[in-house]
Structures are given as C-alpha cells and as structure tokens.
Protein backbone atom coordinates (compact mmCIF):
# COMPACT_ATOMS: atom_id res chain seq x y z
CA UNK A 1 158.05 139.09 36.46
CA UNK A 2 156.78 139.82 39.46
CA UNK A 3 153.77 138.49 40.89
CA UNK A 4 151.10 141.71 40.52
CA UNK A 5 151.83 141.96 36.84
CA UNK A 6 149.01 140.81 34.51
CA UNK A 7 150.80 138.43 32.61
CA UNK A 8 151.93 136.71 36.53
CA UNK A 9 150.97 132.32 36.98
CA UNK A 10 148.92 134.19 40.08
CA UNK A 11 146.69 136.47 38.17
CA UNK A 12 145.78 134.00 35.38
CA UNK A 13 144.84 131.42 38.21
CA UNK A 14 142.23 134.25 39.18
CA UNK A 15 141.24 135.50 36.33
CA UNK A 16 137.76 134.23 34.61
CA UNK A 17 139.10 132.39 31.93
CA UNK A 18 137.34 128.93 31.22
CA UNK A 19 140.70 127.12 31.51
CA UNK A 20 141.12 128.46 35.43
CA UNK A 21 137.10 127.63 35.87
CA UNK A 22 137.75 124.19 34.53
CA UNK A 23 140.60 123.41 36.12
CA UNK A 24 139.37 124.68 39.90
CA UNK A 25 136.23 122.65 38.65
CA UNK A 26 137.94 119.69 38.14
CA UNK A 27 140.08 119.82 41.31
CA UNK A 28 136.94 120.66 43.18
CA UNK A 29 134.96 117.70 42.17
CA UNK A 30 137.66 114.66 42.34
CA UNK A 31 139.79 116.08 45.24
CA UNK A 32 137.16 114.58 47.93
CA UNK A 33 136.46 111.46 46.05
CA UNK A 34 140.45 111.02 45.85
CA UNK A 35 140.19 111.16 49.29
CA UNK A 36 137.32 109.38 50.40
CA UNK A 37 138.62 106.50 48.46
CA UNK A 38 142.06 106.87 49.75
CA UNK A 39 140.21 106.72 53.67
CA UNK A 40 137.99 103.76 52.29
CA UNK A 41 140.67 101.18 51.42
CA UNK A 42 143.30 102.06 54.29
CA UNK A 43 140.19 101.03 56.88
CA UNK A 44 138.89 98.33 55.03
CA UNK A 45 142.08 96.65 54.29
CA UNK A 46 143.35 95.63 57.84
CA UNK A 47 146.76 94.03 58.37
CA UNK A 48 145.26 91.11 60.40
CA UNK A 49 142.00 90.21 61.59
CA UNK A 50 140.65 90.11 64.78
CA UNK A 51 141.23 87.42 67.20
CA UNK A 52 139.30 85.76 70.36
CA UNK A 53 140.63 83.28 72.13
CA UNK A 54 138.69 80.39 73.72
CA UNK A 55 140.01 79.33 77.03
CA UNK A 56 138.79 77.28 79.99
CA UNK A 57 138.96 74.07 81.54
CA UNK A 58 138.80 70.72 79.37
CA UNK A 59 135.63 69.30 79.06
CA UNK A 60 133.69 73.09 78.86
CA UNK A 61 132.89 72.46 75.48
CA UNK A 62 135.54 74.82 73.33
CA UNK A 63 135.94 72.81 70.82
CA UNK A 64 132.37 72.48 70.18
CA UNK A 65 131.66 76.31 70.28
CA UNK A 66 134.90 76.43 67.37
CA UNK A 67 132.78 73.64 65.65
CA UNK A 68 129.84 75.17 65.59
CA UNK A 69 131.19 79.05 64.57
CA UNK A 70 133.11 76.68 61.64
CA UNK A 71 130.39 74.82 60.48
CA UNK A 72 127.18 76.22 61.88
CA UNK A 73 126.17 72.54 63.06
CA UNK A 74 127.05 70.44 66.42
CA UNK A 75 129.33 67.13 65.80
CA UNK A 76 130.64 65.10 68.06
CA UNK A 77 134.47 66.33 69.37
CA UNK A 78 137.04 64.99 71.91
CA UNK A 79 139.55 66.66 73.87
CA UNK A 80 142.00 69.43 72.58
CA UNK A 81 145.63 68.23 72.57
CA UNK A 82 146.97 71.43 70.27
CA UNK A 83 145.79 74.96 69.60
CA UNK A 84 143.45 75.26 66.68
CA UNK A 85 142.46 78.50 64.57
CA UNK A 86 139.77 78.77 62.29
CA UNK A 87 138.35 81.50 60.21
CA UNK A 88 134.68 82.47 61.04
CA UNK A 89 132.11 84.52 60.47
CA UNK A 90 129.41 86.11 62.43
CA UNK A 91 125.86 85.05 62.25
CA UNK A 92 124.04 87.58 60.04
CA UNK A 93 121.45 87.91 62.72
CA UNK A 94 124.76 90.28 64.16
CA UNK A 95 126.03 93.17 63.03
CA UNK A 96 129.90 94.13 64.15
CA UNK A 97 129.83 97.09 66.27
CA UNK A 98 132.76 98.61 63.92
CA UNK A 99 130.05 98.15 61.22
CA UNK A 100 126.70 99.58 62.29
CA UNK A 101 127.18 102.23 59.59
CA UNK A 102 127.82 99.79 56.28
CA UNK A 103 125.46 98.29 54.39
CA UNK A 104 124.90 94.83 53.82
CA UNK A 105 126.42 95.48 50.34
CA UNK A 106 129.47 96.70 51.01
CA UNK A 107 132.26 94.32 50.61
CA UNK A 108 134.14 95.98 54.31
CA UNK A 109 130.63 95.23 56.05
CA UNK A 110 131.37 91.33 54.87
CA UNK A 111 135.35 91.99 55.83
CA UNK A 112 134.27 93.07 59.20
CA UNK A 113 132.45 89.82 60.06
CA UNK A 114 135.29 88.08 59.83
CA UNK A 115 137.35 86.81 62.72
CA UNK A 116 139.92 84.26 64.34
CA UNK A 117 138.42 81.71 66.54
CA UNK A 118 141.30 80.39 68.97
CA UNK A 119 140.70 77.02 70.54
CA UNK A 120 143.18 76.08 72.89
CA UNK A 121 143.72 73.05 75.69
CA UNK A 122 142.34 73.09 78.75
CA UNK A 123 144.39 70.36 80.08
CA UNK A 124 146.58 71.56 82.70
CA UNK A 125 149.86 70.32 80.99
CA UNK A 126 148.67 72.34 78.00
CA UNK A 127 147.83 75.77 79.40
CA UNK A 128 150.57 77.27 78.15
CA UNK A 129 149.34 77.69 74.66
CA UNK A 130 147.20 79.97 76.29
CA UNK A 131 149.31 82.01 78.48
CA UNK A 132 151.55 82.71 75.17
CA UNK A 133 149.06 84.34 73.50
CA UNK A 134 148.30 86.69 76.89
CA UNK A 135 151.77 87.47 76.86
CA UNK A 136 151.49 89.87 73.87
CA UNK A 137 147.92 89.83 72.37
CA UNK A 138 148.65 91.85 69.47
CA UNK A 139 144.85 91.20 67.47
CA UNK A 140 142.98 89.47 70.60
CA UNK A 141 139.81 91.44 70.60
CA UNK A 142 138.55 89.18 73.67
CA UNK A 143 139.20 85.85 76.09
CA UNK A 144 136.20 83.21 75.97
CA UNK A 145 136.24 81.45 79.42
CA UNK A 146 134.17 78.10 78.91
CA UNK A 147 133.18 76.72 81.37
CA UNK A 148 130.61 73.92 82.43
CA UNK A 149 127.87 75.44 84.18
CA UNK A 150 127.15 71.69 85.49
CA UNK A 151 130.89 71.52 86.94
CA UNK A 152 131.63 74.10 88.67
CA UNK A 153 128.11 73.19 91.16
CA UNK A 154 131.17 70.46 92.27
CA UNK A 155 133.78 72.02 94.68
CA UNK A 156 136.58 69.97 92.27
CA UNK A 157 135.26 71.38 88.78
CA UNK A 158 134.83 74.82 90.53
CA UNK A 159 138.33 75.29 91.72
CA UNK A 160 139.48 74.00 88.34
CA UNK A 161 138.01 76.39 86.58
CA UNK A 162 139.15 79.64 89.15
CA UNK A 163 142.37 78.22 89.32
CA UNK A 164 142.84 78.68 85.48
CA UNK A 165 140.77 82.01 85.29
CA UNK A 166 142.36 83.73 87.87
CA UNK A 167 145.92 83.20 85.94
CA UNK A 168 144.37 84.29 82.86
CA UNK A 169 142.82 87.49 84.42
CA UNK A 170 146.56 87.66 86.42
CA UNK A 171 148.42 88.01 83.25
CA UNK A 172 145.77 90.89 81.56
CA UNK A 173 146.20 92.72 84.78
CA UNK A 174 150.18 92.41 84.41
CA UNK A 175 149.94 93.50 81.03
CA UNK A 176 148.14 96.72 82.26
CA UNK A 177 150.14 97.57 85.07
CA UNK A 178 153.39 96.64 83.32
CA UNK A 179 152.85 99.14 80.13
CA UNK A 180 155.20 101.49 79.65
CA UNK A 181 153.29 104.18 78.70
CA UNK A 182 150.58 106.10 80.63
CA UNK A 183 147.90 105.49 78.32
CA UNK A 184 148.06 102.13 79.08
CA UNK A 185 147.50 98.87 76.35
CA UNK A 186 143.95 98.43 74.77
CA UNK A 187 141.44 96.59 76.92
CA UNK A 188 140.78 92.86 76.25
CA UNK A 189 137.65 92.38 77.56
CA UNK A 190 136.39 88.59 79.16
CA UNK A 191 133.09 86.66 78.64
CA UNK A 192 133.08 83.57 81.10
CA UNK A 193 130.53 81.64 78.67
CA UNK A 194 128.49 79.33 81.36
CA UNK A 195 127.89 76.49 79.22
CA UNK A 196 125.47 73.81 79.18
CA UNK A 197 122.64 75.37 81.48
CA UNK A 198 120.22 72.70 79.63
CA UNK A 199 121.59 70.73 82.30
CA UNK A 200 119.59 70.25 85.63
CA UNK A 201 122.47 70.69 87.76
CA UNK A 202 123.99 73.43 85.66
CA UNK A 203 124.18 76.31 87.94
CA UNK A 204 122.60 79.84 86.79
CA UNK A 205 124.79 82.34 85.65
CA UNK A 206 124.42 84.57 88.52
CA UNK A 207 125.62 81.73 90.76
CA UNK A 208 128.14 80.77 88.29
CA UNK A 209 129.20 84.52 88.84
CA UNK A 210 129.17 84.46 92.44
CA UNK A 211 130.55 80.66 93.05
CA UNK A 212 133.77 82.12 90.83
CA UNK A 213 134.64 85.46 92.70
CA UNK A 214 134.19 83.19 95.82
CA UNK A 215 136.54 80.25 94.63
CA UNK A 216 139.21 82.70 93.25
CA UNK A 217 139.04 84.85 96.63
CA UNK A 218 140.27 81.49 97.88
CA UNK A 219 142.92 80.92 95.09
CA UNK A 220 144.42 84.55 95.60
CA UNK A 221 144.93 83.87 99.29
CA UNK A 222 146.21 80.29 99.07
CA UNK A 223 149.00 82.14 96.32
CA UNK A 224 150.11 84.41 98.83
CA UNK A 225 150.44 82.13 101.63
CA UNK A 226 152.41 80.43 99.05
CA UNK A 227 154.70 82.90 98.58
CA UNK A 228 155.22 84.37 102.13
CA UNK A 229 155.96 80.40 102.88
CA UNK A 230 158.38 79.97 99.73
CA UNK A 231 160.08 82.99 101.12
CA UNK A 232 160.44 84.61 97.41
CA UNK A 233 162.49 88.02 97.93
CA UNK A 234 163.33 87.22 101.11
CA UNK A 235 164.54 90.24 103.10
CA UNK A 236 164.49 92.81 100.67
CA UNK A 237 162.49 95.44 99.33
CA UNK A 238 160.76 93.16 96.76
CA UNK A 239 158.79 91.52 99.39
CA UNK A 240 155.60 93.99 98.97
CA UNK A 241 156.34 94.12 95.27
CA UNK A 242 156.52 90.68 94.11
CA UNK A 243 153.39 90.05 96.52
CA UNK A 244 151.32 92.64 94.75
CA UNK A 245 152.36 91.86 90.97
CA UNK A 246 150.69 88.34 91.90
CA UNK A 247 147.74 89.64 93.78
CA UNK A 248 144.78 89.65 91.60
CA UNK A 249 142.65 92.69 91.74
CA UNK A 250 142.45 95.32 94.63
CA UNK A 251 145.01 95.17 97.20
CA UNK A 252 144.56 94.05 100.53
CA UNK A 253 141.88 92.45 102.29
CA UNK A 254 138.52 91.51 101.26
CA UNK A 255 136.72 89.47 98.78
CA UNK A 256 137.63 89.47 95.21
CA UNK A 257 134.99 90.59 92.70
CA UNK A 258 134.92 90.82 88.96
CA UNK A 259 134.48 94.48 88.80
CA UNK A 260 137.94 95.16 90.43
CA UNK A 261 139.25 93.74 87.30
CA UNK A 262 137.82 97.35 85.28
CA UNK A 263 140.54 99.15 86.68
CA UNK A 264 143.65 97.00 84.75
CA UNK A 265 141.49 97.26 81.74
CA UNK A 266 139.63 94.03 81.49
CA UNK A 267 135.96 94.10 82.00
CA UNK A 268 134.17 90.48 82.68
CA UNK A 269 131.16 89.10 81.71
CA UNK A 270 128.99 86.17 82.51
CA UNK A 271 126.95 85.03 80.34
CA UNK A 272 125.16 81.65 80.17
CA UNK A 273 124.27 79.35 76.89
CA UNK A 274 124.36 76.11 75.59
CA UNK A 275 126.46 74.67 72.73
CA UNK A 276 124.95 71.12 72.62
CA UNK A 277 121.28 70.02 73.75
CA UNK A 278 118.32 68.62 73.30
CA UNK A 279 116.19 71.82 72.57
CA UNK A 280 119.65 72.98 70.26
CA UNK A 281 121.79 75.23 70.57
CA UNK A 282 121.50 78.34 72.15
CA UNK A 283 124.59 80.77 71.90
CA UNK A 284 123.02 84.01 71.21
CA UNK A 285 124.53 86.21 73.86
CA UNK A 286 127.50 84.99 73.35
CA UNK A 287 127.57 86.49 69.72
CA UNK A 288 126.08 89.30 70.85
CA UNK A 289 129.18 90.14 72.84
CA UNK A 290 131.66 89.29 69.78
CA UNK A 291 129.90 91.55 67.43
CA UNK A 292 130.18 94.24 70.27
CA UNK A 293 133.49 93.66 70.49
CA UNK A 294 134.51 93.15 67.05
C-alpha cells in the first residue's frame, strides 16, 4: 500500500477524524510538560553540592565563621588540628545567584541554599589539607582567606598571612595555566575575609588590601632569589620555565596586585567583617559573596 492511497497510516494521521484530533491533542498538551519535568529534576538534582573552602592563617577565626554558618550563634573554639566539613545553609536574608528565578516554595530554591563549609588548619604543619583540595577542586565554588585584620597591622602576622595566600593563589594560577584545554578550568574566585575590624588596631580593608599585595610582592621575590640560589634546572632550558610556573601573577618586574590574578581565572576580593564582638556579629558581605557565587 503505498503511502498516497486513502486507506495509507499517513492519510488517516491527517485526516479529521476525532481519534487523529485526540491523539495530536494529547501529544500536544503533555509533550512540554514531559519535558519541562524531565529539565526540572536533572537541574535540581545535582551530583554534589557546592563547596567553599575556608583557609588562612590560625588564629583568623575559621572555625568560628564554620560555627556560626552551623549553628547561627558564636561559641567559644580553639585551634583546628584536622579538616572539618559541615553542611550549611544560607541566611534567608540571601538569595543564591543560581536561584533568583525560584520561589521561596520551591523545594530546588531550598536545595540551592545548601552548601559545604570547609574548615581547614592554618597551622603551618597542616597546610596541606588545604593545598589537596587546590589540587583538583572538583565542587569548590570559592577560597575564604581569613585573616585577622588586627594581625596583619604586625610585620610577623602580615607575612604569615601572604606567605600562605600567595601559595594558595600560586596553585589556582597553576591550575589555569596547566589545563589542557583552551577553554581553560572554571574560575574559583577568592574573598580574603578581613576579620575582626571591631578591633582598634584592626586595619581597614583597603589597607588590609594594600599591606597584602605589598607583603606578597616581597614573598614572590624572596621565592625567586630562592630558586636562582638553589640552582633548580641548572643549565638548561627549564631555567625561564620553572622560574615562571612559580612566579605569581604578571611576569617580570613590578609590584604584584590582586587584579593580575583575573587573567588565570581567579578574581579576589577583600572584604572586611567580624565573626565575634561586642556589638555581634557582622558577616553580611561575606554572604553576600557566597550567594553570588553559589
């Protein structure tokens, strides 16, 4: 039977019979929904959530940022020995930028609040927890840098802290140049969270800012002295190569700035708060740039 004849599958489908008007009504109708809901559940069901990780010198207060995003009050804590992860959830005063769209209602909007919070040692000897996780951040959204406003006024809290942050921002910007492909990995943006400006000697954050390019200009220079001395790759080729895989932002001369680090990928903010004081807490900002991030 060939397809023009009148009894043909093709001209029943267009002929105005109520069983061709119901059927094309029918697939009409549910063939969106089928795939609306089909859309729905593969983005609100996520493999893993979203991580940030909370690095920074010992005694920045870390520990009681992960506190306080656990159990929306201040206790007392004491030094980090191990990494610690905790489930929590933004403020509702913040709305994910992923979820400007949903309403409160909608059980993804609640699912999209949701986060890792990764606390991890600031101690020197510990550091490494820290520098696994950079090595491949699979679900880090962003790096919190705490630091303590108050310390780094001190020339020996202030090199602490831009010794440790320029290795952290050293290993996103090896990650960048060392993709494979020319799109290059996502970004994994930094907030350097100036912590307890309730302080008197806590420093502003535009001084924090400026006292850490400064300080890190220092550490970059004092690493490649080091390994010109150390005579890594002596003699070969490698010499310019090795020396630029550890030299942190542009290459060359000059002072080092935050906004070099845009071009691996990694934008930086500084942002100041408080976790613990006498007027409470004041952490705003800093959820401000999860949820923007999230």
């Amino acid at each position: 039977m060939a397809w023009h004849d009148e009894d043909s599958w093709l001209t029943a489908a267009f002929a105005p019979k109520p069983s061709t008007i119901a059927i094309t009504l029918a697939i009409a109708l549910l063939l969106p929904i089928l795939v609306h809901l089909f859309l729905y559940f593969q983005k609100a069901a996520p493999t893993a959530q979203p991580t940030f990780l909370l690095v920074g010198p010992s005694g920045g207060g870390k520990t009681a940022l992960l506190t306080l995003a656990e159990r929306k009050t201040v206790i007392p804590t004491h030094t980090s020995t191990a990494p610690l992860a905790i489930e929590a959830v933004l403020p509702e005063d913040f709305t994910p930028s992923t979820a400007h769209y949903r309403s409160p209602g909608d059980p993804s909007y609640e699912r999209a609040r949701r986060f890792l919070l990764l606390d991890t040692p600031g101690h020197g000897k510990l550091r490494h927890f820290a520098t696994t996780q950079l090595t491949n951040p699979t679900n880090v959204r962003g790096i919190i840098f705490v630091v303590d406003a108050a310390s780094v006024a001190e020339e020996a809290g202030l090199n602490e802290a831009a010794e440790y942050l320029h290795d952290v921002l050293l290993a996103l910007q090896k990650r960048y140049t060392g993709a494979t492909t020319s799109k290059g990995p996502k970004e994994i943006p930094v907030l350097i969270a100036a912590n307890k400006l309730d302080l008197f000697t806590a420093l502003p954050p535009h001084l924090v800012k400026l006292s850490l390019e400064k300080a890190i200009s220092e550490v970059r220079k004092s690493r490649a002295k080091g390994l010109k001395d150390s005579g890594v790759a002596l003699g070969g080729e490698d010499d310019g190569l090795d020396e630029e895989r550890e030299w942190l932002g542009e290459g060359g001369e000059g002072a080092f700035e935050f906004r070099q680090m845009e071009e691996v990928g990694t934008g930086v903010t500084v942002m100041g708060g408080n976790v613990l004081g006498g007027d409470g807490t004041d952490v705003k900002g800093w959820w401000e740039w999860v949820a923007e991030h999230l």
